[in-house]
C-alpha atoms as a PDB file:
ATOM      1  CA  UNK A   1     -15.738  24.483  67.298  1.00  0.00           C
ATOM      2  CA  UNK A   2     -18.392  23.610  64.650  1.00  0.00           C
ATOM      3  CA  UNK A   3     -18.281  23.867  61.112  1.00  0.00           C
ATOM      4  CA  UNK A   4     -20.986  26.800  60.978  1.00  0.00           C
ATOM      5  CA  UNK A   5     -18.857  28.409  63.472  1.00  0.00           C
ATOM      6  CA  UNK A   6     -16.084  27.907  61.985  1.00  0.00           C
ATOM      7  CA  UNK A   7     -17.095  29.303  58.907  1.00  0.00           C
ATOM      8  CA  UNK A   8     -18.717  32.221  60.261  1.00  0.00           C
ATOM      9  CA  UNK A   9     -15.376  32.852  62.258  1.00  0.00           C
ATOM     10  CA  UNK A  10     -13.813  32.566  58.965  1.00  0.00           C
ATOM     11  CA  UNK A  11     -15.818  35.133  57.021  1.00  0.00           C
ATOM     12  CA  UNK A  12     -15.837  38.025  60.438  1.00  0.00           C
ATOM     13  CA  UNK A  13     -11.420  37.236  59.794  1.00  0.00           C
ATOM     14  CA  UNK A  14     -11.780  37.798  55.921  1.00  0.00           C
ATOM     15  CA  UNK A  15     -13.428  41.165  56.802  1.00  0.00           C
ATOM     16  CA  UNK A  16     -11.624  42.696  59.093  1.00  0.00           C
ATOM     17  CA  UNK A  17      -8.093  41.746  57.480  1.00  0.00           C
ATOM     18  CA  UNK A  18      -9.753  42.919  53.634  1.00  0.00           C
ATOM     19  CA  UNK A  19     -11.060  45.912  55.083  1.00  0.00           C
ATOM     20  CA  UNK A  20     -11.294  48.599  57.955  1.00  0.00           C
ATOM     21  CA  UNK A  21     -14.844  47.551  59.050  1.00  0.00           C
ATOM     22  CA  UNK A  22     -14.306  46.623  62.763  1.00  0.00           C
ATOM     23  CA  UNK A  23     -15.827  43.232  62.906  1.00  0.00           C
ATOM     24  CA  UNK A  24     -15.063  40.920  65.938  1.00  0.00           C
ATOM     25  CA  UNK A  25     -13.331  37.169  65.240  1.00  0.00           C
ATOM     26  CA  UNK A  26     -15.013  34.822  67.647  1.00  0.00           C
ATOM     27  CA  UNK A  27     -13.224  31.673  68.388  1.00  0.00           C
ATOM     28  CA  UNK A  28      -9.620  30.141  67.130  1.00  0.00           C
ATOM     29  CA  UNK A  29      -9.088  30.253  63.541  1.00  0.00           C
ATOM     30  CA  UNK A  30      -6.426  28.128  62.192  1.00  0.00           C
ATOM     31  CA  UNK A  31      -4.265  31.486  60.748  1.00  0.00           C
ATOM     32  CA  UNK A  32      -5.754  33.723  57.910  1.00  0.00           C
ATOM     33  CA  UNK A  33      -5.728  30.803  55.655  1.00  0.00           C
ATOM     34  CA  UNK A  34      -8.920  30.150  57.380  1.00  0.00           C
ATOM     35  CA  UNK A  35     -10.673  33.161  55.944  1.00  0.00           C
ATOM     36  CA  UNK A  36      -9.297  32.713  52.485  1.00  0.00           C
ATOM     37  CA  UNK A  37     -12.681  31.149  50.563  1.00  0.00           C
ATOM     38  CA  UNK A  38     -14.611  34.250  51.964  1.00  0.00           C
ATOM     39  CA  UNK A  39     -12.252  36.511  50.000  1.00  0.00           C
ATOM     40  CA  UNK A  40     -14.307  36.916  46.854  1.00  0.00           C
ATOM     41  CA  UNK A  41     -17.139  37.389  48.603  1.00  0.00           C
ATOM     42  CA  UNK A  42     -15.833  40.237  50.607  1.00  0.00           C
ATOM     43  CA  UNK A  43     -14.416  41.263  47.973  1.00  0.00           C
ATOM     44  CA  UNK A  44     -17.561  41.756  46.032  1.00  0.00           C
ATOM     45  CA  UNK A  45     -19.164  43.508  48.803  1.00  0.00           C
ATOM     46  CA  UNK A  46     -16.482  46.117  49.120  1.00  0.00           C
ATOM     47  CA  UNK A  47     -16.589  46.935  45.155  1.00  0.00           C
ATOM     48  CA  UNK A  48     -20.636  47.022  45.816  1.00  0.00           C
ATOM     49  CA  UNK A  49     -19.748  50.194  48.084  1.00  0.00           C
ATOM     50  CA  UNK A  50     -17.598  51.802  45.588  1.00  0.00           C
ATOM     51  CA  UNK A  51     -19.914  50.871  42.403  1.00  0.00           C
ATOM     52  CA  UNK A  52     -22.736  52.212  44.457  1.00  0.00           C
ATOM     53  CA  UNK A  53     -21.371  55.537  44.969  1.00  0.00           C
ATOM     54  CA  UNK A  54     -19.771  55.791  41.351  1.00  0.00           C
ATOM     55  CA  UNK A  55     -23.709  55.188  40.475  1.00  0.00           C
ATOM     56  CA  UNK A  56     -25.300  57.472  42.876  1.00  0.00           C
ATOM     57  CA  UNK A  57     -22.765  60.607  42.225  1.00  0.00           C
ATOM     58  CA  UNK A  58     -22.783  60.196  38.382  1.00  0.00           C
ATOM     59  CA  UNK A  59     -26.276  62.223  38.398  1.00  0.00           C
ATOM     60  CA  UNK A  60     -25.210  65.198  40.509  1.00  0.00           C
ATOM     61  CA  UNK A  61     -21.109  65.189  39.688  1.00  0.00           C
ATOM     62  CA  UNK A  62     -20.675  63.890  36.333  1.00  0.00           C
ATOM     63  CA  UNK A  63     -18.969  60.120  35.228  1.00  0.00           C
ATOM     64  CA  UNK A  64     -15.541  61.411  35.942  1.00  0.00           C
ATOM     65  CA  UNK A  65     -15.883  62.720  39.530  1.00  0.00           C
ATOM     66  CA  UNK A  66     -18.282  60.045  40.081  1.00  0.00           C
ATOM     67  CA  UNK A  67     -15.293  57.727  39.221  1.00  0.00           C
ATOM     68  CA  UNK A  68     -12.743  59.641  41.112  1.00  0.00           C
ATOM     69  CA  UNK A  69     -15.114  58.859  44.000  1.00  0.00           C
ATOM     70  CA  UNK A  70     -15.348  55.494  43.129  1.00  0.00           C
ATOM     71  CA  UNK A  71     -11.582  54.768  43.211  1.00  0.00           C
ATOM     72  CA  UNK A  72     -11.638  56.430  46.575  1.00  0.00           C
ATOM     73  CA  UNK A  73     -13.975  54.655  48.822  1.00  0.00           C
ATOM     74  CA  UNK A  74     -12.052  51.209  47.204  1.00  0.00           C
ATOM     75  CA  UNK A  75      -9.066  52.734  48.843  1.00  0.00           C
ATOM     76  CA  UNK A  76     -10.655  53.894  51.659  1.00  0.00           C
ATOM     77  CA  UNK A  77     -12.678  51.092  53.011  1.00  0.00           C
ATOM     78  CA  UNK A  78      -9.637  48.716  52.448  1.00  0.00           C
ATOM     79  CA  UNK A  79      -6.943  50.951  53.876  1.00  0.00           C
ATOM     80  CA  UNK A  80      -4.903  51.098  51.291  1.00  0.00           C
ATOM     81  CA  UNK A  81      -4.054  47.719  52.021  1.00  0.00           C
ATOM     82  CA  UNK A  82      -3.400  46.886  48.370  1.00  0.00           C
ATOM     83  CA  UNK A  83      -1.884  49.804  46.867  1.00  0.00           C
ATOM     84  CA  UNK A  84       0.722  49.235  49.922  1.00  0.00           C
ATOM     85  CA  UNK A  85       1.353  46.614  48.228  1.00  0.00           C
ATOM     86  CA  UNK A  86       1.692  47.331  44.959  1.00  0.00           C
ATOM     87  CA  UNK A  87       3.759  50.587  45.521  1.00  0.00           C
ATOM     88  CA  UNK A  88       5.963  48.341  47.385  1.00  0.00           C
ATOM     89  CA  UNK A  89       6.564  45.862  44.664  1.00  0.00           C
ATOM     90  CA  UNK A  90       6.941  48.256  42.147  1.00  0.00           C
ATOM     91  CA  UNK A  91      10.136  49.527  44.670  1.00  0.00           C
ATOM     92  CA  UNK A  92      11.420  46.053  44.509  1.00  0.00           C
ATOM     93  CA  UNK A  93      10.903  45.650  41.243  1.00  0.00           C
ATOM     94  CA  UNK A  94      12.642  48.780  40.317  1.00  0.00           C
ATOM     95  CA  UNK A  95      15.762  48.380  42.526  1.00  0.00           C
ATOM     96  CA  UNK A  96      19.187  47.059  41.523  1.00  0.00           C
ATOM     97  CA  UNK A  97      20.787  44.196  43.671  1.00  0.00           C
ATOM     98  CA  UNK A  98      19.766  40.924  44.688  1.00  0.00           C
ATOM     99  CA  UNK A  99      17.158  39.132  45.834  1.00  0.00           C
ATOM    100  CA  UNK A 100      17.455  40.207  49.811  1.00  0.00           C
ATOM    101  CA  UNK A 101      17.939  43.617  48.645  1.00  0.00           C
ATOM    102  CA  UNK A 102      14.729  43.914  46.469  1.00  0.00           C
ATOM    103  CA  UNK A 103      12.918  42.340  50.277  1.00  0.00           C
ATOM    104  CA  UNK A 104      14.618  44.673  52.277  1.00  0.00           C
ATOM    105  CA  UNK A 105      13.332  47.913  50.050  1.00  0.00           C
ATOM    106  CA  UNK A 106      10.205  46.929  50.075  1.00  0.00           C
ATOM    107  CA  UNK A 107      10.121  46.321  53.616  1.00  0.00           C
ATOM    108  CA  UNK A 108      11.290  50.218  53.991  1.00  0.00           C
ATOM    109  CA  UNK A 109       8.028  51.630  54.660  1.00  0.00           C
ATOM    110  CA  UNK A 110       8.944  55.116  52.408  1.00  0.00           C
ATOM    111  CA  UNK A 111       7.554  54.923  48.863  1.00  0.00           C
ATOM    112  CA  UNK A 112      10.190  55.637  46.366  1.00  0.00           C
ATOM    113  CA  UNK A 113       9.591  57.102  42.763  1.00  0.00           C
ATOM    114  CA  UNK A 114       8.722  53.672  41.569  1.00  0.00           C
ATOM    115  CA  UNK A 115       5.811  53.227  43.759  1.00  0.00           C
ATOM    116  CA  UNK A 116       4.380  56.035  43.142  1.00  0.00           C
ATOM    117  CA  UNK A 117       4.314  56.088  39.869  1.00  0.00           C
ATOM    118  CA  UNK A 118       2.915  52.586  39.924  1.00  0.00           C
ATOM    119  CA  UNK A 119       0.225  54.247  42.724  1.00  0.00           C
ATOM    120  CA  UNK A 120      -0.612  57.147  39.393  1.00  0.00           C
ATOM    121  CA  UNK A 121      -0.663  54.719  36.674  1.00  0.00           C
ATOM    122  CA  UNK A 122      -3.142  52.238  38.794  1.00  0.00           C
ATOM    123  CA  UNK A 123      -5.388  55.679  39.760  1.00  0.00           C
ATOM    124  CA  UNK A 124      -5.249  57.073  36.442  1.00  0.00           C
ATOM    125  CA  UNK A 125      -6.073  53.486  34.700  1.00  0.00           C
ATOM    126  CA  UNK A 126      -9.047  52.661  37.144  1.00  0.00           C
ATOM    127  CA  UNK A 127     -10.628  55.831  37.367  1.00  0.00           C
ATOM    128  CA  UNK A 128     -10.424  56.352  33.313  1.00  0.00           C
ATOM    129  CA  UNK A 129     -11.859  53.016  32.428  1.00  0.00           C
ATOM    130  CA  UNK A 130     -14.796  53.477  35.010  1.00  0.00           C
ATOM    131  CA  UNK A 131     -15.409  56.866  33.443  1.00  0.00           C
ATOM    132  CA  UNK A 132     -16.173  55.632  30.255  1.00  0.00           C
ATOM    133  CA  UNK A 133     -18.532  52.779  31.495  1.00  0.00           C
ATOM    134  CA  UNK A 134     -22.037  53.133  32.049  1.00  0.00           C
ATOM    135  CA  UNK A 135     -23.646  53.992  35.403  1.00  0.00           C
ATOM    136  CA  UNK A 136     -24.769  50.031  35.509  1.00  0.00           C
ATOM    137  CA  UNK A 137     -21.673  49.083  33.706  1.00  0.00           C
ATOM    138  CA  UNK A 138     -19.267  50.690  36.746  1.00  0.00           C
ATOM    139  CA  UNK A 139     -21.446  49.411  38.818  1.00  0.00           C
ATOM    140  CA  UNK A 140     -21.047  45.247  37.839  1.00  0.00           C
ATOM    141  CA  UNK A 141     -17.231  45.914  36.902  1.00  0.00           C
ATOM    142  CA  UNK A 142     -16.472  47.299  40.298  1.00  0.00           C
ATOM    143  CA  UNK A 143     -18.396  44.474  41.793  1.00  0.00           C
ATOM    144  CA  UNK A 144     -16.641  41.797  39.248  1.00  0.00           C
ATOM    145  CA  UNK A 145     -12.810  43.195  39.475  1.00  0.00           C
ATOM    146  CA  UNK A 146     -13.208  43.671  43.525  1.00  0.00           C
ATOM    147  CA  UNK A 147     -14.211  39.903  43.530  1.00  0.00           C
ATOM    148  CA  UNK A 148     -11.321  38.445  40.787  1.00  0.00           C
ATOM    149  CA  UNK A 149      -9.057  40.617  42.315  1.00  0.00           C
ATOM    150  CA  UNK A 150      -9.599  38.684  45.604  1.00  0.00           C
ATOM    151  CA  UNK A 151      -9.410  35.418  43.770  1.00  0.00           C
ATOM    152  CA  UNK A 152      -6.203  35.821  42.043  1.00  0.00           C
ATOM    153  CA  UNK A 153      -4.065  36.878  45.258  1.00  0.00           C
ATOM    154  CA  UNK A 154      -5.294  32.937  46.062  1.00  0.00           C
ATOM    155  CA  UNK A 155      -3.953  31.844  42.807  1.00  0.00           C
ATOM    156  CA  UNK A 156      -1.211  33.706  43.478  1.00  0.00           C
ATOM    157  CA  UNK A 157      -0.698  32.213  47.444  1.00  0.00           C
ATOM    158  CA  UNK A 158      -1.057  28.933  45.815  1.00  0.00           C
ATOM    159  CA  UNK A 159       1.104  28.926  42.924  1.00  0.00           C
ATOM    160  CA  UNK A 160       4.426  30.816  44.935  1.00  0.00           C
ATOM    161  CA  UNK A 161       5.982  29.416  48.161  1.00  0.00           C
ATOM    162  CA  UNK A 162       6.753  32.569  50.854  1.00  0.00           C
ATOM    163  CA  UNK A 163       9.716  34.379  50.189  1.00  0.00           C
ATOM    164  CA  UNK A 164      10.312  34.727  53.722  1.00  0.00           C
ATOM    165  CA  UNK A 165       9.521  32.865  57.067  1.00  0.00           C
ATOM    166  CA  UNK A 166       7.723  35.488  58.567  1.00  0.00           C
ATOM    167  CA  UNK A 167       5.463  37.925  57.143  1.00  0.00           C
ATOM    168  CA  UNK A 168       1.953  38.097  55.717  1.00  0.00           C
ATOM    169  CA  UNK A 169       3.512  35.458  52.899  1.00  0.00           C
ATOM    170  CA  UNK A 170       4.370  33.335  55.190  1.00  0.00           C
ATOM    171  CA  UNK A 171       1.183  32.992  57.057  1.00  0.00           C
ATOM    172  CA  UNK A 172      -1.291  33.042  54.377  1.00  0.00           C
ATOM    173  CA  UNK A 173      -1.600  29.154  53.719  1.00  0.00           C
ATOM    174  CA  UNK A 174      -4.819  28.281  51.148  1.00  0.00           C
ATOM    175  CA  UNK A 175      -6.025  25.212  51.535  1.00  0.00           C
ATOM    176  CA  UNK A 176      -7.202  23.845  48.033  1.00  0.00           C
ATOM    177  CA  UNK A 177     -10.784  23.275  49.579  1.00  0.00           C
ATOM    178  CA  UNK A 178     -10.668  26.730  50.537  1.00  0.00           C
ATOM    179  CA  UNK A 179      -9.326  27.737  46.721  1.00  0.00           C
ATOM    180  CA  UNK A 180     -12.305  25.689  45.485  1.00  0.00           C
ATOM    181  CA  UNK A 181     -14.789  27.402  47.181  1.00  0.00           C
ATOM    182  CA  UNK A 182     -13.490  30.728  46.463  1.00  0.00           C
ATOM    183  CA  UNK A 183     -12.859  29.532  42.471  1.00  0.00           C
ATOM    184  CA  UNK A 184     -16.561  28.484  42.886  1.00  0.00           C
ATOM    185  CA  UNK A 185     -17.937  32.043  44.269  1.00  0.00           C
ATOM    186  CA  UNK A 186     -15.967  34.165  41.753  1.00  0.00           C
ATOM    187  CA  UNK A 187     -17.225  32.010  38.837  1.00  0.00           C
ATOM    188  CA  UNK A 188     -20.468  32.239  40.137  1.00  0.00           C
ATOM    189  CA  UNK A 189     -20.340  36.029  40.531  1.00  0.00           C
ATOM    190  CA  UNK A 190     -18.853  37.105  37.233  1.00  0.00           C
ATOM    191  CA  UNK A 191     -21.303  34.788  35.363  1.00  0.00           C
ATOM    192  CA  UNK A 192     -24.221  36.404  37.181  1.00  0.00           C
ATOM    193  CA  UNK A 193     -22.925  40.455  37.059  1.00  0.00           C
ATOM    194  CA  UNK A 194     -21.505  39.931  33.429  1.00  0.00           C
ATOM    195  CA  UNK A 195     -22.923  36.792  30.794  1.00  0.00           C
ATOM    196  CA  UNK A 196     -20.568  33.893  30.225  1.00  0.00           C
ATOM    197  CA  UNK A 197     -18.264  35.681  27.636  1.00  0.00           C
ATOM    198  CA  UNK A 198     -17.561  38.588  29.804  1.00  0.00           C
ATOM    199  CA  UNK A 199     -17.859  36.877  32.708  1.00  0.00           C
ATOM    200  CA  UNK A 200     -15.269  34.233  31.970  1.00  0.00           C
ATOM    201  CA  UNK A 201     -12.847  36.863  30.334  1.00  0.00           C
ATOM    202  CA  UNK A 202     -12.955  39.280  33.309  1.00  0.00           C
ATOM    203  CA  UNK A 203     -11.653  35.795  35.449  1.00  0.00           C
ATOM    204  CA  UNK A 204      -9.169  35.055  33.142  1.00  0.00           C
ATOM    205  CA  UNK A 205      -7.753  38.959  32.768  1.00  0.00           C
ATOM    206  CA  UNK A 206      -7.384  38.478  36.701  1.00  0.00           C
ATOM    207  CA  UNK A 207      -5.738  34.842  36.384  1.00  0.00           C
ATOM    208  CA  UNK A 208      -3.207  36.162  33.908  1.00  0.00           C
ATOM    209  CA  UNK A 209      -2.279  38.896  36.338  1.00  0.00           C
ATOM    210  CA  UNK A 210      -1.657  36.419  39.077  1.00  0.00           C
ATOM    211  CA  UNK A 211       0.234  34.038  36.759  1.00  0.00           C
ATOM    212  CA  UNK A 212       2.637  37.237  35.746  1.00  0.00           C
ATOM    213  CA  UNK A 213       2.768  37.685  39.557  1.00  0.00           C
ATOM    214  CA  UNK A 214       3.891  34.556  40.379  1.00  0.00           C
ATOM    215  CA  UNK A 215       6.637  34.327  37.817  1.00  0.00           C
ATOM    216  CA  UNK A 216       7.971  37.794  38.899  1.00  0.00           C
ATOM    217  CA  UNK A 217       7.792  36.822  42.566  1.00  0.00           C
ATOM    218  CA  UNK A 218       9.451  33.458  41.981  1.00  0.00           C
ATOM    219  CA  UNK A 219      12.442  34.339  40.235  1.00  0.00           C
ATOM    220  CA  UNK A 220      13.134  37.613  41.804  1.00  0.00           C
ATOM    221  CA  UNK A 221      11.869  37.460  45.110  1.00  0.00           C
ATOM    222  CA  UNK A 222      11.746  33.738  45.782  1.00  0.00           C
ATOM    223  CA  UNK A 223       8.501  33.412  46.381  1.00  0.00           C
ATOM    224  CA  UNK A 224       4.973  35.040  47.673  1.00  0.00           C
ATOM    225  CA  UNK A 225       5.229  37.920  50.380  1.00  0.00           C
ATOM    226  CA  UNK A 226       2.452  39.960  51.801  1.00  0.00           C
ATOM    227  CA  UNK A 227       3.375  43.269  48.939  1.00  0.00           C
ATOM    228  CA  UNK A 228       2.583  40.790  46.161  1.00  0.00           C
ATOM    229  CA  UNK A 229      -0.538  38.537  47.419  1.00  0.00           C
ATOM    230  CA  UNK A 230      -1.730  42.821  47.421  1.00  0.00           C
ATOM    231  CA  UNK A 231      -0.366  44.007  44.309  1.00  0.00           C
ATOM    232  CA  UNK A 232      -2.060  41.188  42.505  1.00  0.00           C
ATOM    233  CA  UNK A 233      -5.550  42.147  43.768  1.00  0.00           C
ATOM    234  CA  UNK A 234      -4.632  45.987  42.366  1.00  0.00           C
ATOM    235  CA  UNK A 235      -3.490  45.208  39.373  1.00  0.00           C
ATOM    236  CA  UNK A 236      -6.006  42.210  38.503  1.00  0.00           C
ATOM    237  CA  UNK A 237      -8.508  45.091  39.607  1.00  0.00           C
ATOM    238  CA  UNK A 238      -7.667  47.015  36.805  1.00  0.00           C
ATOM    239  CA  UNK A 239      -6.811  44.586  34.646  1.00  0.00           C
ATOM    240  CA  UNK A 240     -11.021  43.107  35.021  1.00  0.00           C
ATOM    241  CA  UNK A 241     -12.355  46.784  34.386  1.00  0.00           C
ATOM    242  CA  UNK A 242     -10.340  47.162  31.443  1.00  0.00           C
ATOM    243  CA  UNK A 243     -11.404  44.194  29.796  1.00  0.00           C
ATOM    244  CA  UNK A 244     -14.626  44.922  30.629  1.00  0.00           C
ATOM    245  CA  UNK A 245     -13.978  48.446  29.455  1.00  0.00           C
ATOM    246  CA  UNK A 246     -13.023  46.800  25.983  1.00  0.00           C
ATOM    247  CA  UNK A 247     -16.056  44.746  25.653  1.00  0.00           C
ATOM    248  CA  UNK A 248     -18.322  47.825  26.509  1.00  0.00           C
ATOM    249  CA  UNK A 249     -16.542  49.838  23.777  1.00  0.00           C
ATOM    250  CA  UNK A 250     -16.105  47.191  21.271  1.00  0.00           C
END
């Protein structure tokens, strides 16, 4: 296979694992490492679609609805993929035991009272700070978080080894080419939505969340599994509108 189709198989595997679009892989891909420097990318695209409709319903419905709406189609055209993820953590992270028993709850697929109030306090943090931003302003922060978000579960896959030997953590090996391109395309992206200041603090905001990650998962999980590569991208997502948030208010 050549390197354009390689690439391109790459990208059609980024976006039908980061969302629910039904997109076709063509040819062998080397595991879902493969698709990891496509990640920001996609993930810009999907906070377009829910920036685009917090700017379009503003108008008729009013910042808060509009951001209610907002929140939802992120959800939506990702399938809950990362709340899952989160809500399991926050299971883990909340039961007493060791480190196989924290796995084994959140391999239960039941949310207990920790994940969902983990799923309220991510809901209730997102949808606030986009209410408060600008039509334009929601619009580039969705974009901007979607993308970091993205680009820290790699920091995260990079900096943890998996927790188990099978699972999501397992398979998702990033090549450091792969991280470089993807570092590259978030850079690139916040710089352009946001200035250099902004910019550069809405990547960091989303590298300190997958730093805090990454410590957490190490030392009480033993490593990377797929609930944490996913509550990184939720919580760096909120973490990038709120700093943004900040700015806009300051």
């Amino acid at each position: 296979m050549g390197p354009l189709r390689r690439a391109a198989s790459g990208a059609a595997l980024a976006v039908s694992f980061l969302t629910i679009v039904p997109v076709r892989v063509r040819g062998q891909v080397a595991g879902l490492g493969a698709a990891a420097a496509w990640f920001p990318l996609v993930g810009a695209l999907v906070g377009g679609a829910a920036g685009a409709v917090r700017y379009l319903a503003e108008p008729v419905l009013g910042p808060s609805v509009a951001a209610i709406l907002a929140v939802a189609t992120l959800v939506v055209l990702t399938g809950a993929l990362h709340q899952d993820g989160l809500a399991d953590c926050a299971d883990g992270l909340g039961v007493r035991g060791d480190r196989e028993r924290r796995l084994a709850v959140m391999r239960d697929s039941a949310t207990g009272a920790f994940g969902v109030l983990a799923l309220l306090g991510w809901s209730l943090l997102l949808t606030s700070a986009l209410a408060e931003l600008t039509r334009e302003e929601a619009l580039r922060a969705l974009v901007t978080a979607a993308l970091a978000g993205r680009w820290a579960a790699l920091l995260h896959a990079r900096a943890t080894p998996p927790a188990r030997r099978d699972g999501l953590g397992a398979r998702f090996d990033v090549a450091p080419i792969a991280l470089l391109a993807a570092s590259a395309t978030a850079l690139a992206g916040a710089l352009l939505l946001d200035g250099q200041l902004h910019g550069l603090a809405a990547l960091a905001a989303a590298a300190l969340v997958a730093a805090g990650t990454s410590v957490w998962a190490r030392a009480g999980l033993g490593g990377r599994t797929g609930d944490t590569l996913g509550a990184t991208v939720a919580l760096a997502e909120v973490a990038v509108c709120l700093t943004l948030l900040g700015f806009a208010t300051a």
